[in-house]
Protein backbone atom coordinates (compact mmCIF):
# COMPACT_ATOMS: atom_id res chain seq x y z
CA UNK A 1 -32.59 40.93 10.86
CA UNK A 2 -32.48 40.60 14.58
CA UNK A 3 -29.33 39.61 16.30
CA UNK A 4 -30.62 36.49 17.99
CA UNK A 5 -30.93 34.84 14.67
CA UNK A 6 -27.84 36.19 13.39
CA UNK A 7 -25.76 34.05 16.15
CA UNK A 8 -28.22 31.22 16.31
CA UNK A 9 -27.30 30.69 12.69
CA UNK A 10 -23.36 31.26 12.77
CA UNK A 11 -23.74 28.67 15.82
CA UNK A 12 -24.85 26.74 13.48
CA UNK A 13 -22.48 26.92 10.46
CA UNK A 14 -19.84 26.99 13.25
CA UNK A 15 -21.05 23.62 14.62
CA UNK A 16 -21.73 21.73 11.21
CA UNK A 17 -18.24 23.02 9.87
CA UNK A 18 -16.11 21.93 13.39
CA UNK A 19 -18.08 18.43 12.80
CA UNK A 20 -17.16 17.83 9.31
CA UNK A 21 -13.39 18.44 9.72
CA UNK A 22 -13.55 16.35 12.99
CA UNK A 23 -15.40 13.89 11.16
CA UNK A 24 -13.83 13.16 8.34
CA UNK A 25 -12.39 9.69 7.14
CA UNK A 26 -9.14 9.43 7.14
CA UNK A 27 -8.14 6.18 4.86
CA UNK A 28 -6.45 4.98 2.02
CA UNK A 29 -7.82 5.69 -1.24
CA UNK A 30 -9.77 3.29 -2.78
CA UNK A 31 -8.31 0.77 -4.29
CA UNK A 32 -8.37 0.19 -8.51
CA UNK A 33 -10.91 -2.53 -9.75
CA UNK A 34 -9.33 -5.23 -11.58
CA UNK A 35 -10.57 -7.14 -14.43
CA UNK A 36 -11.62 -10.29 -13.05
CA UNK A 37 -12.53 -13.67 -15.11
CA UNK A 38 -15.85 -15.72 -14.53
CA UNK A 39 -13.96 -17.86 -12.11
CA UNK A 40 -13.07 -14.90 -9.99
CA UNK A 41 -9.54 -14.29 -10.49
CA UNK A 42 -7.87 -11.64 -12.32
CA UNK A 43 -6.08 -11.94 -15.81
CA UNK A 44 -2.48 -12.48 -14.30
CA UNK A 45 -3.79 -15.62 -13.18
CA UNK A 46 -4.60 -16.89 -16.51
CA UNK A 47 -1.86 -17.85 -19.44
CA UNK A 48 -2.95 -16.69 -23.18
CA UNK A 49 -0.72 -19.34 -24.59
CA UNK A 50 -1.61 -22.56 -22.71
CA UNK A 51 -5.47 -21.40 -22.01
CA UNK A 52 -4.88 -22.27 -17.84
CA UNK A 53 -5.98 -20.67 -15.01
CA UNK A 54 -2.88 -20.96 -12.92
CA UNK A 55 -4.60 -19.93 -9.46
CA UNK A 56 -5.94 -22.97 -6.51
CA UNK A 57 -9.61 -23.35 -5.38
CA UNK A 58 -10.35 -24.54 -2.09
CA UNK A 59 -13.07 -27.87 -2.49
CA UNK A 60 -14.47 -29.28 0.23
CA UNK A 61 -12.35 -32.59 1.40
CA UNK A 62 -15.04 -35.65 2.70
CA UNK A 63 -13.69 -38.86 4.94
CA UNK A 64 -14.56 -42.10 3.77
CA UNK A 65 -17.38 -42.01 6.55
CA UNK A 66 -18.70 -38.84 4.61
CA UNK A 67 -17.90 -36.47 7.43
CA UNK A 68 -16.09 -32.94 6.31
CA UNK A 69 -12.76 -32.86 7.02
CA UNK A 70 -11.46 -29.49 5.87
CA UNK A 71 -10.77 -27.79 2.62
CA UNK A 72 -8.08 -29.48 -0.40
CA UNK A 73 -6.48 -26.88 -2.82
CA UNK A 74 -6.92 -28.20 -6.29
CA UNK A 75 -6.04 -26.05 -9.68
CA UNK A 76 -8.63 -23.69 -10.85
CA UNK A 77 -10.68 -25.54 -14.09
CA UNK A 78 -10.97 -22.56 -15.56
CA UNK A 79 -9.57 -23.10 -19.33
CA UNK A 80 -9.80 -19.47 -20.85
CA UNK A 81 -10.17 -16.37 -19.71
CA UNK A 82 -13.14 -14.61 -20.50
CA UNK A 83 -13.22 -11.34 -18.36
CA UNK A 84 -12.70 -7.67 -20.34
CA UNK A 85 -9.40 -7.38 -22.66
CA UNK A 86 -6.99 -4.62 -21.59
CA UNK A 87 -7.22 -2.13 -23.72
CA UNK A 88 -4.06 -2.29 -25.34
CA UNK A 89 -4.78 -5.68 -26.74
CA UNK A 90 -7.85 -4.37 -28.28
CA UNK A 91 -5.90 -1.86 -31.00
CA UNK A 92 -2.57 -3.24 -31.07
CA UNK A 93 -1.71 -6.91 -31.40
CA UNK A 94 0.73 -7.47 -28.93
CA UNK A 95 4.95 -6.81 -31.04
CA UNK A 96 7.08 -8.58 -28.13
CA UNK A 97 8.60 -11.83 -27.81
CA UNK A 98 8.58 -11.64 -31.44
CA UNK A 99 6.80 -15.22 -32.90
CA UNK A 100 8.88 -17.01 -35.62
């Protein structure tokens, strides 16, 4: 091999290895998913007992005139929650508070 392309190609390495260390991202790690529910909130949100969503929506609030005046917070209608079951609720009925 000649010597020319001996240093034009540790240039090279040099130069693509100096970039990726400058180059890397430094950020958090990505966050978890979360099981979310049809209405877009997760299953915290939602009560197993009563069947609510406890979480607010923003509607759209009209005047009288019909003119937009802003957004109104109103309960989620959501009345189940239908997203995927944690996996311990799957195999093991859940033991605790015990039901009488």
């Amino acid at each position: 091999m000649e010597p020319v392309s001996l240093l034009v190609g540790g240039a090279l390495l040099a130069v693509g290895f100096v970039a990726g260390r400058l180059g890397r991202r430094r950020g958090a790690a990505p966050a978890l998913p979360q099981a979310m529910c049809g209405c877009g909130h997760p299953l915290s949100q939602h009560d197993p007992e009563q069947g609510i969503c406890h979480s607010e929506v923003a509607r759209d609030a009209y005047t009288k005139r019909g003119k937009w005046a802003g957004h109104t917070w109103v309960s989620c209608s959501c009345r189940q929650y239908v997203g995927p079951r944690p996996i311990d609720e799957v195999f093991a009925p859940r033991l605790l508070p015990p039901s009488d």
